[in-house]
Protein backbone atom coordinates (compact mmCIF):
# COMPACT_ATOMS: atom_id res chain seq x y z
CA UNK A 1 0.00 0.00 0.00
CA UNK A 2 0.77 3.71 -0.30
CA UNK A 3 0.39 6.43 1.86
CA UNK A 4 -1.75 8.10 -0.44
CA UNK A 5 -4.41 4.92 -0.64
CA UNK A 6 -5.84 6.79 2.97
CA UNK A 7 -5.20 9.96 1.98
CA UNK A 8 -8.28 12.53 1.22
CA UNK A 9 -9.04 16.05 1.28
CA UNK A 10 -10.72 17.20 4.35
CA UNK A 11 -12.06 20.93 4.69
CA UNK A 12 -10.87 22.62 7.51
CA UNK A 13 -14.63 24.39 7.74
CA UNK A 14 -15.90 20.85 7.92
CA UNK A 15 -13.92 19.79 11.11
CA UNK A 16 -16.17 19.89 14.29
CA UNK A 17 -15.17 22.60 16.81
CA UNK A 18 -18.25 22.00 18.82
CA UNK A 19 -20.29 18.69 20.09
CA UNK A 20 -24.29 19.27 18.98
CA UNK A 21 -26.83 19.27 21.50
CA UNK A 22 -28.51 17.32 22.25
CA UNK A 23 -25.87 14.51 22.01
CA UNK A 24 -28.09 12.29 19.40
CA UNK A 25 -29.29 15.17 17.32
CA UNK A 26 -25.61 14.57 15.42
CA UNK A 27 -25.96 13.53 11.73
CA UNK A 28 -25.85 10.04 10.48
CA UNK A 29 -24.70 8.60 7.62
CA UNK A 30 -26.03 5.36 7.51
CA UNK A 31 -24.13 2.30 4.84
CA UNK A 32 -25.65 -0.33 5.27
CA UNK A 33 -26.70 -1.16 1.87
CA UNK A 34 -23.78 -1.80 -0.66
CA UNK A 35 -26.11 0.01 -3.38
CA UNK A 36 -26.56 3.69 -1.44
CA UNK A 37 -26.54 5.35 1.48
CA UNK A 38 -28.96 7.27 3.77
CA UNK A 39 -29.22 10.60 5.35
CA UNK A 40 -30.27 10.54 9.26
CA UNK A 41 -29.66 11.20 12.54
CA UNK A 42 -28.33 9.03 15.67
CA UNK A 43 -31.92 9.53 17.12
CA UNK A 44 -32.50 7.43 13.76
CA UNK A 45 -30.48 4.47 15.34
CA UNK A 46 -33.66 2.87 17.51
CA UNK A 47 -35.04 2.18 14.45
CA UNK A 48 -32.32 0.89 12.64
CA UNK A 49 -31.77 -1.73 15.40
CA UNK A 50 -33.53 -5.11 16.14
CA UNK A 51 -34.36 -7.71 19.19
CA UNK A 52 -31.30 -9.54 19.21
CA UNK A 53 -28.87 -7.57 18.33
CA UNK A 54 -25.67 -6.66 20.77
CA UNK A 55 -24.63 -2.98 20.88
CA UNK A 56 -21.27 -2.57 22.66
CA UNK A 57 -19.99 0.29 23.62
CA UNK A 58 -16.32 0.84 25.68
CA UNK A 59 -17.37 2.85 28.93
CA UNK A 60 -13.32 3.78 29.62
CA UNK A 61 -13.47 7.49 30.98
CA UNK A 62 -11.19 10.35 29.92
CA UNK A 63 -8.37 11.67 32.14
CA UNK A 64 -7.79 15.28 32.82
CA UNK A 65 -4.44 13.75 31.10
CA UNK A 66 -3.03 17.66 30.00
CA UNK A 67 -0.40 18.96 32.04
CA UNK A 68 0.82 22.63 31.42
CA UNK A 69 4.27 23.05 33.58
CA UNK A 70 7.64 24.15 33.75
CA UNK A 71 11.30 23.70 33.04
CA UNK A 72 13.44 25.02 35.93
CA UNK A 73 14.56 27.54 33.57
CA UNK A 74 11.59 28.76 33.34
CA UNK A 75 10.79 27.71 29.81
CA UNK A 76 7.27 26.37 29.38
CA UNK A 77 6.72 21.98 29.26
CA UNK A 78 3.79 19.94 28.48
CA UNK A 79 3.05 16.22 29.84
CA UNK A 80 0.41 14.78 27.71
CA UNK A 81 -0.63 11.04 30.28
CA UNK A 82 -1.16 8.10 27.93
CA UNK A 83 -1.57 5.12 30.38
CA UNK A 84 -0.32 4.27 33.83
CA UNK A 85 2.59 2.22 34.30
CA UNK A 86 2.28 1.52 38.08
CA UNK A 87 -0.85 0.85 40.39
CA UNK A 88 -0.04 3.33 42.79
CA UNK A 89 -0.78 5.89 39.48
CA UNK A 90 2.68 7.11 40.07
CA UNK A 91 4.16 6.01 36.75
CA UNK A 92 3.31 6.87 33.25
CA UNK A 93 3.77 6.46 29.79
CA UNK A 94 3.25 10.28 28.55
CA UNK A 95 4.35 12.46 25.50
CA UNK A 96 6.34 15.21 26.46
CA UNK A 97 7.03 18.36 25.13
CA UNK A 98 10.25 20.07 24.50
CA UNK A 99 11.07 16.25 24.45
CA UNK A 100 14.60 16.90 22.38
CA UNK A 101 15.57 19.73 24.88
CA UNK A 102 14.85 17.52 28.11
CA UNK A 103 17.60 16.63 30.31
CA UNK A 104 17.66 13.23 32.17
CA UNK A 105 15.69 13.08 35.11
CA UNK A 106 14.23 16.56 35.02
CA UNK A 107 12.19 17.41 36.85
CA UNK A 108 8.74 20.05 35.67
CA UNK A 109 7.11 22.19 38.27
CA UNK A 110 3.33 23.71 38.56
CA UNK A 111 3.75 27.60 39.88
CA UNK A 112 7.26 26.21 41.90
CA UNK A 113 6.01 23.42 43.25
CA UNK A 114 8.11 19.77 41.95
CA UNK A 115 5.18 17.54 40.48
CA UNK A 116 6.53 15.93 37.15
CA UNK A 117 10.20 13.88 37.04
CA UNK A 118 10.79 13.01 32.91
CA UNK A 119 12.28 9.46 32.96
CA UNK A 120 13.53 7.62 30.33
CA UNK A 121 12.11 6.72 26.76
CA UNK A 122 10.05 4.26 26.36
CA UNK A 123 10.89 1.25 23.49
CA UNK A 124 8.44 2.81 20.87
CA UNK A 125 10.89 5.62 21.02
CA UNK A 126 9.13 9.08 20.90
CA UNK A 127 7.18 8.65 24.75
CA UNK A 128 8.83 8.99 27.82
CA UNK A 129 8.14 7.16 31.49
CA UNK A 130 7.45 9.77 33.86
CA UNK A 131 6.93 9.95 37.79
CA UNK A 132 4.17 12.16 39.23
CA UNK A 133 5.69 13.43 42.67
CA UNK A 134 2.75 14.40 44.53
CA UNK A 135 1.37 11.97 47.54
CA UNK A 136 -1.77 11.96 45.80
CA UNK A 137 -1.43 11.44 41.93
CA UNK A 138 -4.94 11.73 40.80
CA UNK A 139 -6.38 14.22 43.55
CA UNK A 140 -3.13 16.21 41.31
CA UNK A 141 -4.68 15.52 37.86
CA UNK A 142 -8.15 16.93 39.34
CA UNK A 143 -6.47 20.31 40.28
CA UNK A 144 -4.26 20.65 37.15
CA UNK A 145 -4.90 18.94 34.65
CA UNK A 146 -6.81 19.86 31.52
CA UNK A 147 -9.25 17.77 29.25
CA UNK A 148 -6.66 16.42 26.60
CA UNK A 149 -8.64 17.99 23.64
CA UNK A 150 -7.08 16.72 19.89
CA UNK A 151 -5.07 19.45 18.67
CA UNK A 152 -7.59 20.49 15.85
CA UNK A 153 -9.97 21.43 18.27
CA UNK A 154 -9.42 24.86 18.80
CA UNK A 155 -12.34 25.98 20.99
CA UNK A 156 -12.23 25.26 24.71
CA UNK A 157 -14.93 23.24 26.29
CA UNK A 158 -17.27 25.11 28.88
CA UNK A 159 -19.13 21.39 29.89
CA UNK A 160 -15.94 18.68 30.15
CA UNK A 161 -18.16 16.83 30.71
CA UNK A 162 -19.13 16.86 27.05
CA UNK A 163 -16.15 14.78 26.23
CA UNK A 164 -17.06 11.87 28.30
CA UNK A 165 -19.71 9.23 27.46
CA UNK A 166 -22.92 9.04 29.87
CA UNK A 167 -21.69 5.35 30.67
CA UNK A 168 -18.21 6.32 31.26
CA UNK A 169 -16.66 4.34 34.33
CA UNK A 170 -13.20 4.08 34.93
CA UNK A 171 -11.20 7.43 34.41
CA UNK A 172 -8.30 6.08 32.56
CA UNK A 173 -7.85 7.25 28.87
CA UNK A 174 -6.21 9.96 27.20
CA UNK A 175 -8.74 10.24 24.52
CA UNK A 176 -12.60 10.05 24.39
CA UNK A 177 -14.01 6.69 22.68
CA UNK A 178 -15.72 9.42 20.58
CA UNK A 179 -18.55 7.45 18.16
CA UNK A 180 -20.12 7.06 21.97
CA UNK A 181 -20.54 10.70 22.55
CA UNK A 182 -23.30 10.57 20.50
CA UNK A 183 -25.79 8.49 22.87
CA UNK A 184 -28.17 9.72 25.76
CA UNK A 185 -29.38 7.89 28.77
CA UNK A 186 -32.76 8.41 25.96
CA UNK A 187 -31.47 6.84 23.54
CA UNK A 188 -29.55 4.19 25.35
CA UNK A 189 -33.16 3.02 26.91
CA UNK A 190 -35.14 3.06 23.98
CA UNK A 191 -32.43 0.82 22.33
CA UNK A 192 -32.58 -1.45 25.01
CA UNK A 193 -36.57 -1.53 24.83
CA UNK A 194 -36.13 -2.64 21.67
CA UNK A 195 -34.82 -5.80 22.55
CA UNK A 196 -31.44 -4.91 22.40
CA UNK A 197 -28.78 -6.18 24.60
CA UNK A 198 -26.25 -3.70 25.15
CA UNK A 199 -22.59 -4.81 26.76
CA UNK A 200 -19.70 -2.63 27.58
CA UNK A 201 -15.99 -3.00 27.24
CA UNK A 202 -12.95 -1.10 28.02
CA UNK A 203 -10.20 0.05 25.55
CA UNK A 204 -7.60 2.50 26.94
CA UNK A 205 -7.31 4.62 24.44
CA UNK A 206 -3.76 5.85 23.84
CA UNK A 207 -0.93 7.71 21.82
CA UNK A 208 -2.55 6.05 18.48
CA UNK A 209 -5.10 8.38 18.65
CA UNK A 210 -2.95 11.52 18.10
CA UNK A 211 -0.28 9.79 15.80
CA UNK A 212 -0.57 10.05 12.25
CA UNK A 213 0.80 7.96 10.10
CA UNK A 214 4.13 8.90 8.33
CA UNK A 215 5.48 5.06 6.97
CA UNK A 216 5.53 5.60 3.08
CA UNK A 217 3.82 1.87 3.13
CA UNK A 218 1.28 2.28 6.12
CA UNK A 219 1.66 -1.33 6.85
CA UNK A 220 5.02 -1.00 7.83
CA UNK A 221 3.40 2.12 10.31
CA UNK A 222 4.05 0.67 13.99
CA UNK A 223 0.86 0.51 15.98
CA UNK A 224 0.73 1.32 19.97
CA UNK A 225 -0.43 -1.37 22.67
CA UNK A 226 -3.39 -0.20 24.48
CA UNK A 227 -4.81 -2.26 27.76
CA UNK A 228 -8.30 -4.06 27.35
CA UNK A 229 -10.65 -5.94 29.02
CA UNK A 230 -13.75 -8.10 27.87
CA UNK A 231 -15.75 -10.17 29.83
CA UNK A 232 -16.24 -13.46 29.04
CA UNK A 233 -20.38 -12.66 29.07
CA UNK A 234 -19.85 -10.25 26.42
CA UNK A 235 -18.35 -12.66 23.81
CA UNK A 236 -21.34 -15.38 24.95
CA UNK A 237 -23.28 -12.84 24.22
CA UNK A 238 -21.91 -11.53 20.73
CA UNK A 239 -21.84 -15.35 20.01
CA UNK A 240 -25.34 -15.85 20.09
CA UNK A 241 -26.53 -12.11 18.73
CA UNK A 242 -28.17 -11.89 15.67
CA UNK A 243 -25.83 -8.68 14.90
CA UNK A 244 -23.10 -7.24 16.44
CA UNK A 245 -22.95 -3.23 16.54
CA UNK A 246 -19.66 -1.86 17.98
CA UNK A 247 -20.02 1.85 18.84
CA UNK A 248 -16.53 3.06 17.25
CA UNK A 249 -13.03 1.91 16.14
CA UNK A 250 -11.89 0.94 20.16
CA UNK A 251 -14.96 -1.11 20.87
CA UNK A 252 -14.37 -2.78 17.46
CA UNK A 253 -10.76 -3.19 18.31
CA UNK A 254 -11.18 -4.67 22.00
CA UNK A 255 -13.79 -7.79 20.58
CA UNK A 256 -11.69 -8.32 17.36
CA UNK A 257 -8.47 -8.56 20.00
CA UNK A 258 -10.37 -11.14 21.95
CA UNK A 259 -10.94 -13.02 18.73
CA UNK A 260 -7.61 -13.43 17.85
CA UNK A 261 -5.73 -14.17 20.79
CA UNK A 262 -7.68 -15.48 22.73
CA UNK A 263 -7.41 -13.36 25.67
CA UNK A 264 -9.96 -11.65 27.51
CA UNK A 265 -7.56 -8.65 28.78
CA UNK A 266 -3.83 -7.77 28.72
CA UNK A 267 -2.90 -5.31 25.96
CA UNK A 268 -3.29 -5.15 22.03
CA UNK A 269 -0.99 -4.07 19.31
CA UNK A 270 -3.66 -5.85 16.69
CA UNK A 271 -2.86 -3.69 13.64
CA UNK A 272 -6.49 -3.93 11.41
CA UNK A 273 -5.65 -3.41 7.65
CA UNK A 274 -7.19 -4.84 4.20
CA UNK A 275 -7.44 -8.76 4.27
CA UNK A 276 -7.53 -8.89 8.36
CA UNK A 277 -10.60 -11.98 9.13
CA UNK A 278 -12.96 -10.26 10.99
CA UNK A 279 -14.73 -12.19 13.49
CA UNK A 280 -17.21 -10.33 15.82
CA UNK A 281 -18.21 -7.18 14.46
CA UNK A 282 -21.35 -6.79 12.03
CA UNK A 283 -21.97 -3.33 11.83
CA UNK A 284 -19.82 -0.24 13.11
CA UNK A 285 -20.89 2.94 14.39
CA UNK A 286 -17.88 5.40 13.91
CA UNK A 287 -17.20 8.94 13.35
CA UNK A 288 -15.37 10.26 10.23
CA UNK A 289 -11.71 9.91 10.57
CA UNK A 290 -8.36 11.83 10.02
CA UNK A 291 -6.31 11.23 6.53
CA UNK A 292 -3.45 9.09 6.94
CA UNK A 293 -4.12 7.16 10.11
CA UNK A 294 -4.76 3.54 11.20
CA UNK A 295 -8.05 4.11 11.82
CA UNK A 296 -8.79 4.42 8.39
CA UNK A 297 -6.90 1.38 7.37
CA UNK A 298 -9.52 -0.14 9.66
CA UNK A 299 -12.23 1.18 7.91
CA UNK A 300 -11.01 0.25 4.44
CA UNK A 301 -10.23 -3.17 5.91
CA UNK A 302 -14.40 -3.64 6.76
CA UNK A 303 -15.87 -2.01 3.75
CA UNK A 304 -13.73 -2.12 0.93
CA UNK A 305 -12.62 0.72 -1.39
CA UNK A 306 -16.40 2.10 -0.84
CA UNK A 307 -15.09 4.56 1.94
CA UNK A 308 -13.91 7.47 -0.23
CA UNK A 309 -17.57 7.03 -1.95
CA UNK A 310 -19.14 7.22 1.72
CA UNK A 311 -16.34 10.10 2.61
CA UNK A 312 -17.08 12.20 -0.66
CA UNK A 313 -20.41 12.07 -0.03
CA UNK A 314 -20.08 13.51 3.46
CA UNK A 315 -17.81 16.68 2.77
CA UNK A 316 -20.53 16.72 -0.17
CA UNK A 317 -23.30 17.03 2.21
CA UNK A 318 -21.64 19.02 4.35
CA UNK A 319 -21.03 16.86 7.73
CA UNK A 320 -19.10 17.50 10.48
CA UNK A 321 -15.79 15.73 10.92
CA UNK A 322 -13.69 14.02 13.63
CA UNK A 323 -14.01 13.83 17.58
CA UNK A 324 -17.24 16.40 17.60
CA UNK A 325 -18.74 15.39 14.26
CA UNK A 326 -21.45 13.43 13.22
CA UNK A 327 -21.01 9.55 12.50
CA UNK A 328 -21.97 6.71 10.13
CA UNK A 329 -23.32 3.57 10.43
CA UNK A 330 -21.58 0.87 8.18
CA UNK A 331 -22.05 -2.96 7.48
CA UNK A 332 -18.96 -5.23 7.08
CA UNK A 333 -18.93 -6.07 3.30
């Protein structure tokens, strides 16, 4: 493959600065149907759905991962948390910037006050291991840290807690799962009184969300591990479905995992590209994605070529793009 065979042209004016309200008034693309595709909305989705299907969604919660510090120089740092390294919450896996102006062992302060030492590099090269000082780690994160916003998003957020997911549960990812952003405790009931069964996962959701790819052959790009957990009622229960709907690329990512290894937790560095067996999934529900990253490999890898039909038609009809955007709602071909 080439770089350019995920590449597309995305409008800036057509990348989301702003969630919708409510949550499930958010566009939906829906194909489903190899021959077209539909116009709705995610309020649409209770009708879309049927008794005995499995909806899955991953209910991992978003850290106040952003750290804004400072070298003892006085020059400014940032400490970006991926995933904990230690159960005390001590130790870290975290991009940090200036990371080629970093001494060993340095150590970042908050207004004077030590809270950040900058260990080594991790093996994936370009994230560090670093030590949170204070007695209390996450009672620190609550008082300093910021909602770790993607970089395109330019607006703040007056409601953080618009970048959770109203079934969040364990406050542990640096990113929001963000197809699930769309649902409401609403929606999420009349889905269920349907006759649906919905089951939850967790996917931390790491430095793979940030990191485009730059491998001229994006097979050769290498994919991050992220920690998951599935219980073993969930795959019983996507055994017997009569569809299985995975609410975005991390959901997707934690059943597939199971699939092929085996395991019901650990960590992943499953890599989904064109030709990968798929063995749980049925449908997706995913937002639109950035060019030139993994996630669209995945996306290519469950529909075919027909995504830069389904994309064209979406700048074309003007929807909204990325972690605040609208969604679609595709069938494996």
């Amino acid at each position: 493959m080439n770089l350019s065979d995920i590449d597309y042209e995305l409008p800036e004016k057509l990348i989301a600065q702003h969630p919708v309200e409510p949550r499930d008034s958010a566009r939906l693309l829906v194909a489903t149907n190899p021959d077209h595709v539909e116009h709705k909305h995610v309020t649409d989705l209770v009708g879309m759905l049927e008794a005995g299907d499995v909806l899955v969604v991953n209910d991992t919660r978003v850290l106040p991962a952003r750290l804004s510090l400072h070298r003892k120089t006085g020059g400014a740092a940032e400490v970006l948390l991926l995933e904990q390294r230690s159960s005390d919450f001590r130790l870290w896996e975290a991009l940090v910037k200036p990371a080629s102006k970093l001494k060993p062992d340095e150590v970042l302060e908050y207004f004077g006050k030590r809270v950040v030492r900058v260990g080594p590099r991790t093996e994936a090269g370009d994230t560090f291991v670093v030590e949170l000082l204070d007695e209390n780690p996450m009672e620190l994160l609550q008082r300093i840290g910021t909602m770790p916003l993607p970089p395109y998003i330019r607006s703040s957020l007056t409601d953080l807690e618009r970048y959770q997911t109203v079934y969040a549960r364990r406050t542990a990812s640096a990113a929001a799962p963000t197809a699930g952003l769309h649902f409401t405790p609403e929606l999420m009931a009349k889905i269920v009184a349907r006759g649906v069964t919905v089951e939850t996962v967790e996917l931390v959701v790491g430095l793979d969300t940030f990191k485009p790819i730059s491998a001229d052959d994006p097979l050769d790009h290498l994919i991050h591990s992220e920690f998951y957990y599935v219980d073993q009622r969930v795959m019983d229960a996507c055994r017997d479905a009569k569809r299985v709907i995975a609410v975005g690329t991390t959901a997707t990512r934690a059943l597939e995992s199971v699939a092929a290894s085996g395991q019901l937790s650990g960590r992943t560095s499953l890599f989904i590209t064109p030709g990968f067996q798929w063995k749980v999934v049925d449908m997706m529900l995913t937002n639109f994605h950035l060019p030139k990253t993994s996630l669209l490999l995945m996306i290519e890898s469950f529909i075919g070529h027909r995504w830069r039909d389904i994309y064209a038609e979406a700048i074309s009809e003007q929807y909204r793009f990325l972690s605040f955007g609208d969604a679609m709602l595709l069938a494996r071909s």
